[in-house]
N, C-alpha and C. Protein backbone atom coordinates (compact mmCIF):
# COMPACT_ATOMS: atom_id res chain seq x y z
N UNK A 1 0.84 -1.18 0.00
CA UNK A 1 0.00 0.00 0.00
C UNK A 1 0.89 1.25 0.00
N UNK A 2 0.52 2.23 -0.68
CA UNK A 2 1.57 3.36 -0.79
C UNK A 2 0.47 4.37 -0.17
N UNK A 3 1.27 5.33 0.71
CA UNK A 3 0.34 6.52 1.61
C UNK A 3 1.45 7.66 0.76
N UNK A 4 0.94 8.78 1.60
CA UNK A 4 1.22 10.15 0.80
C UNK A 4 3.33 10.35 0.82
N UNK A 5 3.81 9.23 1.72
CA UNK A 5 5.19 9.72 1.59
C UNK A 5 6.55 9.05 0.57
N UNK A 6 4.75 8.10 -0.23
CA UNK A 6 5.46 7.64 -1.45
C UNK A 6 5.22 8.44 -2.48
N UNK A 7 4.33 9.44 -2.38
CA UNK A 7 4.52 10.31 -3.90
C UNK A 7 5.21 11.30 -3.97
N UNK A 8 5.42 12.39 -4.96
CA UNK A 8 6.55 12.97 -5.15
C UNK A 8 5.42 13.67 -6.24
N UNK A 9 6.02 15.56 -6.10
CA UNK A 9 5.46 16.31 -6.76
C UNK A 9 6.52 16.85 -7.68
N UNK A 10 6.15 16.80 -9.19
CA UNK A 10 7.60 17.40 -9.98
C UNK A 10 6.54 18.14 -11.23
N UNK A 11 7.17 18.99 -11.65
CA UNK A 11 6.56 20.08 -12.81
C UNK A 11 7.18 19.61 -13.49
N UNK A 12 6.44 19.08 -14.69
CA UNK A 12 6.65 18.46 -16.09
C UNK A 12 5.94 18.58 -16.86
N UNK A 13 6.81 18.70 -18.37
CA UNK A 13 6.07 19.35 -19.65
C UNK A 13 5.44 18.15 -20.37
N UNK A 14 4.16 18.83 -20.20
CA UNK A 14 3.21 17.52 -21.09
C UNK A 14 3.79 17.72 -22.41
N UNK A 15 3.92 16.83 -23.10
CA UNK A 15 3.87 17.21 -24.91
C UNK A 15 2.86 16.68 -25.51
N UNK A 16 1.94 15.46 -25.01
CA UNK A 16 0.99 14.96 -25.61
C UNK A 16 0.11 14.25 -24.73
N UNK A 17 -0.70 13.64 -25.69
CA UNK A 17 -2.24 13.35 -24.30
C UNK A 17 -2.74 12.40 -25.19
N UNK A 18 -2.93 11.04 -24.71
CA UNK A 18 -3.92 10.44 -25.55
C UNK A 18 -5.53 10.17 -24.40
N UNK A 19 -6.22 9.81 -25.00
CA UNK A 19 -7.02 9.12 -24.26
C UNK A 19 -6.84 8.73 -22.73
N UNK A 20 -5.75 7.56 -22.62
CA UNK A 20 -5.33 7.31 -21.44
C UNK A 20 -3.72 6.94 -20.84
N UNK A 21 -2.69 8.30 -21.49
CA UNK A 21 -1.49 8.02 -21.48
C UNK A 21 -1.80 10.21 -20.94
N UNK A 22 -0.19 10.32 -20.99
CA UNK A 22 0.24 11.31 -21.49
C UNK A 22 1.99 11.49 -21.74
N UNK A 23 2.34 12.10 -22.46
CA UNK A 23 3.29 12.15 -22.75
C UNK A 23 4.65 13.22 -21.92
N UNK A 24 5.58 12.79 -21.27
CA UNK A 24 6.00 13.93 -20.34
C UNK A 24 7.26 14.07 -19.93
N UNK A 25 7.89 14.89 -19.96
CA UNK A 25 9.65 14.95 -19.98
C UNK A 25 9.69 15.92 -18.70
N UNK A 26 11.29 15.76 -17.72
CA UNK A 26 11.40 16.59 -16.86
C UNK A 26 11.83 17.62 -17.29
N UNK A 27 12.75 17.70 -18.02
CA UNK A 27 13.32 19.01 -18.95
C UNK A 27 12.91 19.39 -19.98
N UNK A 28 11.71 19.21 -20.46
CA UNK A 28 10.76 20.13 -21.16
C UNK A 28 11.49 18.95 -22.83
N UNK A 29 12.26 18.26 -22.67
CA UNK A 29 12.84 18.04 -24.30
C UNK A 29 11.93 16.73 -24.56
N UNK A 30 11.50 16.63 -25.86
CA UNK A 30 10.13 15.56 -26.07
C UNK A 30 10.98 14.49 -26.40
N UNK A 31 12.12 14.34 -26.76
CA UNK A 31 13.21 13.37 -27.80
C UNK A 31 13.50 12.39 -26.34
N UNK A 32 13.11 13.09 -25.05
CA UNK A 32 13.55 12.22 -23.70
C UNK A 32 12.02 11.83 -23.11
N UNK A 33 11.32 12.28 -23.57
CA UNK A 33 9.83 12.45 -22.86
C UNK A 33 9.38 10.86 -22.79
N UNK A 34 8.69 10.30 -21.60
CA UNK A 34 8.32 8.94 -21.35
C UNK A 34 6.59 9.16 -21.43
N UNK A 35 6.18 8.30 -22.01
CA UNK A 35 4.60 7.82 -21.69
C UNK A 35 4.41 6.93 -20.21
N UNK A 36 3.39 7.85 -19.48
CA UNK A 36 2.99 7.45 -18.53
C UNK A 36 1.44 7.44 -18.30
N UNK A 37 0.63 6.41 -17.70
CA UNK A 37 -1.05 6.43 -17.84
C UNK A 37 -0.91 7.56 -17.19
N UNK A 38 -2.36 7.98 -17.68
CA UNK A 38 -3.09 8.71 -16.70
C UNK A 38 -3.29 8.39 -15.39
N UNK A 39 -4.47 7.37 -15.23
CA UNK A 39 -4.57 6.60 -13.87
C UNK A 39 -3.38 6.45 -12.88
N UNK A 40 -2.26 7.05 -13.48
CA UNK A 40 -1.24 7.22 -12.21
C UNK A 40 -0.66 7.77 -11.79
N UNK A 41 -1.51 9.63 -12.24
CA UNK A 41 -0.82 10.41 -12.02
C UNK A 41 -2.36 11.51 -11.69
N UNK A 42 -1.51 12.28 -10.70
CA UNK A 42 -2.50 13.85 -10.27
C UNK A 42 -1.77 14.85 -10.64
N UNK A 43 -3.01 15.55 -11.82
CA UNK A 43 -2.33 17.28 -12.18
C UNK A 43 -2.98 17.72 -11.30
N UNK A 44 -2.56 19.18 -11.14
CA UNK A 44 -3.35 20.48 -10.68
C UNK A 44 -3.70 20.69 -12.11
N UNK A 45 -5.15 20.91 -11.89
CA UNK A 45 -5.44 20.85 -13.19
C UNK A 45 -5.58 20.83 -14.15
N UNK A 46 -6.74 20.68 -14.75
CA UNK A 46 -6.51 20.20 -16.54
C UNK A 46 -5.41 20.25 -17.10
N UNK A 47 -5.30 18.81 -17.61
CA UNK A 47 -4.27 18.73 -18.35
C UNK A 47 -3.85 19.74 -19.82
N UNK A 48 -2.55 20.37 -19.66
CA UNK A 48 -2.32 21.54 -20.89
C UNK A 48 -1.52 21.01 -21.99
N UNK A 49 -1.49 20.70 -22.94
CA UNK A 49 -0.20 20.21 -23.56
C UNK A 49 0.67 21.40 -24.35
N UNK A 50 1.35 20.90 -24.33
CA UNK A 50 2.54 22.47 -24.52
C UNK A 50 2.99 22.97 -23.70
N UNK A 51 2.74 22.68 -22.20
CA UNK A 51 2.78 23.68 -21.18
C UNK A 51 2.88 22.38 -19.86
N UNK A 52 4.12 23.50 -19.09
CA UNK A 52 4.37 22.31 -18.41
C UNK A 52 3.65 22.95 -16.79
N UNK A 53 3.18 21.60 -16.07
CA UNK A 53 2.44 21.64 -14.66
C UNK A 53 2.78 20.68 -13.59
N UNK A 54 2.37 21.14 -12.41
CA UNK A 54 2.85 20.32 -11.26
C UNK A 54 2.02 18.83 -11.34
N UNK A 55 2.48 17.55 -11.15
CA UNK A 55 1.86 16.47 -11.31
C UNK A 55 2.13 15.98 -10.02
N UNK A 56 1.10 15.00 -9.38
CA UNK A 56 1.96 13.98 -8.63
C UNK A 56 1.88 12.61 -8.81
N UNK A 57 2.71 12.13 -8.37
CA UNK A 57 2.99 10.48 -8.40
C UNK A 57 3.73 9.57 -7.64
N UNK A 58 3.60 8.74 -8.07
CA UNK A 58 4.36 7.60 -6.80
C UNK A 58 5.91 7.96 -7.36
N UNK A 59 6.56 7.98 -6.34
CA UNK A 59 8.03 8.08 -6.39
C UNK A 59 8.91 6.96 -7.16
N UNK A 60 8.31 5.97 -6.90
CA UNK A 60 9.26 4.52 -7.76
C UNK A 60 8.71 4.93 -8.97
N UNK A 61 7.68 5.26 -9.39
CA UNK A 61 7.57 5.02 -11.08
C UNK A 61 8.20 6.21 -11.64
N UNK A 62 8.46 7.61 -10.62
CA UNK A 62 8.86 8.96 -11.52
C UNK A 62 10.57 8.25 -11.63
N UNK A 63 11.01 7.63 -10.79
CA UNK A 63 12.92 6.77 -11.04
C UNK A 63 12.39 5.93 -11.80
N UNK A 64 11.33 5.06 -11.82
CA UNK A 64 11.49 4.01 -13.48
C UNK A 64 11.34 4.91 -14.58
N UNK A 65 10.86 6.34 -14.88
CA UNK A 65 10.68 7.02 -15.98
C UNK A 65 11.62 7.71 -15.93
N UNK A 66 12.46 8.00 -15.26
CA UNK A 66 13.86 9.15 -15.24
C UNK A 66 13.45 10.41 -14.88
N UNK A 67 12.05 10.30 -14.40
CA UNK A 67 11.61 12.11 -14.04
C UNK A 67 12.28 12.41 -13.18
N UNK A 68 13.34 12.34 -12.34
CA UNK A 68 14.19 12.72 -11.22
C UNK A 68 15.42 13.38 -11.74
């Protein structure tokens, strides 16, 4: 079970959005950007693409995606 001191808040640039992914790099560059579901992540709201926002997530999956 993961409680609140497994997630981790990081500002990252969406570049794309499908249905039930989005597309998202820590340094804004898309050529590094990882697909991650939706379902496993919290924006402050609506999702923007082009434009980067605070997300949160579980901490092990932002180190399996390199968002750190």
């Amino acid at each position: 079970m993961t409680d609140a001191f497994d997630k981790i808040e990081l500002e990252l640039m969406i570049h794309a959005e499908t249905e039930h992914a989005v597309l998202v790099s820590a340094d804004g560059a898309e050529d590094a950007a990882m697909w991650c579901s939706k379902a496993l992540l919290d924006f402050q709201g609506p999702i923007r693409c082009g434009k980067a926002q605070i997300v949160t997530m579980d901490i092990r999956l932002a180190e399996t995606k390199g968002l750190l």
